[in-house]
Protein backbone atom coordinates (compact mmCIF):
# COMPACT_ATOMS: atom_id res chain seq x y z
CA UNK A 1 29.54 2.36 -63.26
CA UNK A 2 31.11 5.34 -61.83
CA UNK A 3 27.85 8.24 -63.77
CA UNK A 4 25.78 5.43 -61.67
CA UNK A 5 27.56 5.65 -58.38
CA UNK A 6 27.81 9.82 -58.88
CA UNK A 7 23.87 9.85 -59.75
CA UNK A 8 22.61 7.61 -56.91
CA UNK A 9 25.11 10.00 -54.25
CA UNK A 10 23.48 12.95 -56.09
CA UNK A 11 20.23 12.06 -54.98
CA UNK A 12 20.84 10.50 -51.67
CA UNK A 13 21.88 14.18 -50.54
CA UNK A 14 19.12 15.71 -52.15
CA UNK A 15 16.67 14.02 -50.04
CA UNK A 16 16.06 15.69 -46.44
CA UNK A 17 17.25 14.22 -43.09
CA UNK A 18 14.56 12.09 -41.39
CA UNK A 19 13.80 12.83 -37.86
CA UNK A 20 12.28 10.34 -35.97
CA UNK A 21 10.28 10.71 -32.43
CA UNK A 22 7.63 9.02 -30.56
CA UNK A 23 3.88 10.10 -30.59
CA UNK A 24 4.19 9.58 -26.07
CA UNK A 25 7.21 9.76 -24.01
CA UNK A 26 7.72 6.47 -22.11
CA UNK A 27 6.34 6.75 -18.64
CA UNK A 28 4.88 3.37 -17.00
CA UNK A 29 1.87 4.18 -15.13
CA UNK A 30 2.67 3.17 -11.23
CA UNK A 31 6.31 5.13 -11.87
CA UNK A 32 6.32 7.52 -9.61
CA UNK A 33 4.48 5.27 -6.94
CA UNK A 34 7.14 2.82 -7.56
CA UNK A 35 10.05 6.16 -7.25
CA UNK A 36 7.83 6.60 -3.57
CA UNK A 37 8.11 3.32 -2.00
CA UNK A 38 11.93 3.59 -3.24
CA UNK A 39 12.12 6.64 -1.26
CA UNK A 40 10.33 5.43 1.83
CA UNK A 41 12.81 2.35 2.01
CA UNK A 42 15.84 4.73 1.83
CA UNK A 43 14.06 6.88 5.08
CA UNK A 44 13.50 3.48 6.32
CA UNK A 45 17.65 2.80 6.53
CA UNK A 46 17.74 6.20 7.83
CA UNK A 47 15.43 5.19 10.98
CA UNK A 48 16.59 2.03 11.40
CA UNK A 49 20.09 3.53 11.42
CA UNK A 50 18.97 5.86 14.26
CA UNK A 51 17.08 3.46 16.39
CA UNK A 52 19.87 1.20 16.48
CA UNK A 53 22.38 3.96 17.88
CA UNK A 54 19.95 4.84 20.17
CA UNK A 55 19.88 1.38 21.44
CA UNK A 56 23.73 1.06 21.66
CA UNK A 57 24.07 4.69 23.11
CA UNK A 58 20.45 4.74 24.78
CA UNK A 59 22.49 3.97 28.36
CA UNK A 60 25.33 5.91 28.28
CA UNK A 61 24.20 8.84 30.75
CA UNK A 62 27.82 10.24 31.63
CA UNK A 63 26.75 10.71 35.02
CA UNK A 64 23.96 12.82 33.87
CA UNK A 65 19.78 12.43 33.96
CA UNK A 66 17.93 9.70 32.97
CA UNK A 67 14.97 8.91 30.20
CA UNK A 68 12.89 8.38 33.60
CA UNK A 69 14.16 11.49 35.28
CA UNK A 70 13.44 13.96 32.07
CA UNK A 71 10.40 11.97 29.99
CA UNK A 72 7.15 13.20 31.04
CA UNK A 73 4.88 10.19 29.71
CA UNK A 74 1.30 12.90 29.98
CA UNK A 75 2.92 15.26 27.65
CA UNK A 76 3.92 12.81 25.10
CA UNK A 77 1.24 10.64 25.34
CA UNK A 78 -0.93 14.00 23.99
CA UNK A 79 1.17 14.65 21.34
CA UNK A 80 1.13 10.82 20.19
CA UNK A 81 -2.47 11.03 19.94
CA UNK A 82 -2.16 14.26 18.16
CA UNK A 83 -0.53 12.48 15.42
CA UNK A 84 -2.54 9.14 15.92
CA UNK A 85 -5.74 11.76 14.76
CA UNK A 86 -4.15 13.32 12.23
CA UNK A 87 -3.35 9.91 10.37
CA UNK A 88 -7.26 9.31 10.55
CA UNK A 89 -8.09 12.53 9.95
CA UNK A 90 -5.79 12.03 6.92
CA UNK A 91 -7.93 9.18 5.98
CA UNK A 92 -11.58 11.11 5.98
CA UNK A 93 -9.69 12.95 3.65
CA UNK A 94 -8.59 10.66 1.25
CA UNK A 95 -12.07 9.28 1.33
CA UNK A 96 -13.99 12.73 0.16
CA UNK A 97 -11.48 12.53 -2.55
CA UNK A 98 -12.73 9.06 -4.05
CA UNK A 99 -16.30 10.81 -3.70
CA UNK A 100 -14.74 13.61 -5.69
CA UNK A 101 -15.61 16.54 -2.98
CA UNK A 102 -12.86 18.96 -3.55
CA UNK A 103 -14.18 21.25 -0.16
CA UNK A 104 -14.43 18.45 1.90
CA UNK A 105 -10.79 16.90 1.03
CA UNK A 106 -9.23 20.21 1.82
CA UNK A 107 -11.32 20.51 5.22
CA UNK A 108 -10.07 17.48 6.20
CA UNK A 109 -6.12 18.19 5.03
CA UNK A 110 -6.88 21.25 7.07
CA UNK A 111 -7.51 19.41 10.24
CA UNK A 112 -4.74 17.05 9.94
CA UNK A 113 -2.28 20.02 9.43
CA UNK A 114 -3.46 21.53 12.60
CA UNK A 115 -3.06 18.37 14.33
CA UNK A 116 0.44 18.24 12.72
CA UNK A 117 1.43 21.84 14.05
CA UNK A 118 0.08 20.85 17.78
CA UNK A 119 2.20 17.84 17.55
CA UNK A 120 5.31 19.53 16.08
CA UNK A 121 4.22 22.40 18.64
CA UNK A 122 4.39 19.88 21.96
CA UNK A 123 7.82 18.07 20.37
CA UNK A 124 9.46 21.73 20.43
CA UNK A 125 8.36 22.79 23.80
CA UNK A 126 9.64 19.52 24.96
CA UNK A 127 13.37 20.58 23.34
CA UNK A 128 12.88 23.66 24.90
CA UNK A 129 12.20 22.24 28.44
CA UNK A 130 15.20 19.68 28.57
CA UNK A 131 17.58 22.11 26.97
CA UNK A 132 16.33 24.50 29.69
CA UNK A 133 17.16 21.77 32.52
CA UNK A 134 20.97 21.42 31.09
CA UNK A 135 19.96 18.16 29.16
CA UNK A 136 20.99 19.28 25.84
CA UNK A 137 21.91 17.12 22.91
CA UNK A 138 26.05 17.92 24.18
CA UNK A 139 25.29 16.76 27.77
CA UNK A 140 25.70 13.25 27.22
CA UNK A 141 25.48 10.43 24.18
CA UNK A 142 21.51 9.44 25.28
CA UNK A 143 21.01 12.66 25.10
CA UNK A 144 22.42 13.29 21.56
CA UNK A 145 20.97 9.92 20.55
CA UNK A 146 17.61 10.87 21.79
CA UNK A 147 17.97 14.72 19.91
CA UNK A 148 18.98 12.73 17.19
CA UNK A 149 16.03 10.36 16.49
CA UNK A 150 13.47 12.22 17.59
CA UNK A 151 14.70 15.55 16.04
CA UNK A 152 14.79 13.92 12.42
CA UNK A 153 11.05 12.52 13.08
CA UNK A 154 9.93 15.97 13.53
CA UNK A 155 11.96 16.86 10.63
CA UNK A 156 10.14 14.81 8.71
CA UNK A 157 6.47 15.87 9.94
CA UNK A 158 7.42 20.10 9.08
CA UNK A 159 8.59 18.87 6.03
CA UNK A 160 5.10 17.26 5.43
CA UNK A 161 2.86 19.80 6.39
CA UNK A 162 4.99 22.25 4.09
CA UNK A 163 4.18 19.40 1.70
CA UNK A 164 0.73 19.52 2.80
CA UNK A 165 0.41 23.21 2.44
CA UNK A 166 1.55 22.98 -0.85
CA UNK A 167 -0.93 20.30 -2.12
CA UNK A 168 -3.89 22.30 -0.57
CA UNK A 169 -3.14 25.20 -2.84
CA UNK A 170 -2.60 23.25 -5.94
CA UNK A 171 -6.58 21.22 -5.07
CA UNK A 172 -7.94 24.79 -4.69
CA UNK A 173 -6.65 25.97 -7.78
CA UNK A 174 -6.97 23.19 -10.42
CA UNK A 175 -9.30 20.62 -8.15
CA UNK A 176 -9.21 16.83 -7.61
CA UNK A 177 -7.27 15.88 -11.51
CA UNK A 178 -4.83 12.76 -11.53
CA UNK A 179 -2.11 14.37 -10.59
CA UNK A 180 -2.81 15.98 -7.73
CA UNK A 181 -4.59 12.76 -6.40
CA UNK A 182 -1.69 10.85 -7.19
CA UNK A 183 0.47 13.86 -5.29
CA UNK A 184 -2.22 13.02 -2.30
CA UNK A 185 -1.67 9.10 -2.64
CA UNK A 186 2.34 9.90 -2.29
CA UNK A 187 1.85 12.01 0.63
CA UNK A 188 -1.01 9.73 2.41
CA UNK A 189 1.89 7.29 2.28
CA UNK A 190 4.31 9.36 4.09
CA UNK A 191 2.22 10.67 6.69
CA UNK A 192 1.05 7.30 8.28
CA UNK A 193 4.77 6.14 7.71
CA UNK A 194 5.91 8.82 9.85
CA UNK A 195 3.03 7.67 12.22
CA UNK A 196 4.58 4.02 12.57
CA UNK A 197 7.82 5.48 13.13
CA UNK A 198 6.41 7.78 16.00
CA UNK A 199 4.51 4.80 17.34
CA UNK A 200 8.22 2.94 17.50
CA UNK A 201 10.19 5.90 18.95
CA UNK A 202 7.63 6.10 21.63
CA UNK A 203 7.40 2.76 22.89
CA UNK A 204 10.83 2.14 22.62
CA UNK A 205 12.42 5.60 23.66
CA UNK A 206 9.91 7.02 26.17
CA UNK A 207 8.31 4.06 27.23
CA UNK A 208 10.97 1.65 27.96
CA UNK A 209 13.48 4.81 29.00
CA UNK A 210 10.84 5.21 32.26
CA UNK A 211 11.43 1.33 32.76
């Protein structure tokens, strides 16, 4: 009983470890779509968190200037549309890529980072101007609101077209494979969500701070 035992432990340590792996690492297919829209709701908390301060703080002036007094509607009127056209522009885009034209897709990225830089262009001279007039983000708690929610939507868009930047070199180096058009789906999605979020910081910032 006990040769038996000795033999069989003999030969279970002769034999040689088994390693075991898989032939494919687990990755579901829509995973790093799904990892997007998780990190679109989390900018959307952000957002909301900053429009709502702005609407508890948006009338606190400290006896300094108004939205109506500093807001020049022209001015950001142009830069909305500067965005509005780069969203579409963005679009014409995404459309040569379904045809599979790698020149045209990265003609029409170029065009919607130049509209990007005109609109983060305008948003910085616009800074510039208020700061210059004494309404700084320290003069009173509109003022810091408005710095605030505004200043992390432009954030947002330089951080994009550095994004944007990025993607055009990796097309013009390896072309329109799957992962660079899934890179272009996840950046499509945050462009035109930083257009919505434009479209509500200027109708309820500028607009209703002239009212």
């Amino acid at each position: 009983m006990s040769e038996l035992s000795l033999h069989a432990g003999a030969a279970g340590a002769a034999l040689p470890a088994r390693s075991y792996h898989l032939a494919h690492e687990p990755h579901p297919p829509n995973g790093t779509s799904l990892g997007f829209w998780l990190y679109l709701m989390s900018d959307c908390l952000i957002f909301a968190a900053l429009f709502a301060t702005y609407g508890v703080l948006g009338r606190n002036y400290a006896a300094g200037p108004t939205g109506a007094e500093l807001f020049d509607l022209k001015l950001v009127a142009i830069n909305t549309a500067f965005l509005l056209f780069s969203s579409i522009t963005f679009g014409f885009a995404m459309l040569r890529k379904q045809l599979g034209d790698v020149k045209g897709t990265l003609l029409w990225l170029g065009v919607t980072g130049l509209l990007g830089l005109c609109f983060l262009g305008l948003e910085l001279y616009e800074f510039h101007h208020l700061i210059d007039q004494g309404a700084g983000p320290q003069r009173s708690a509109f003022l810091s609101a408005f710095f605030a929610l505004v200043g992390t939507q432009g954030l947002h868009v330089a951080f994009g077209l550095v994004w944007l930047v990025v993607l055009m070199v990796q097309i013009g180096q390896r072309g329109l494979i799957h992962e660079n058009q899934r890179r272009l789906m996840c950046l499509s999605m945050f462009w035109h969500f930083l257009d919505v979020v434009w479209i509500g910081v200027f109708t309820f910032v500028y607009l209703m701070g002239v009212l």
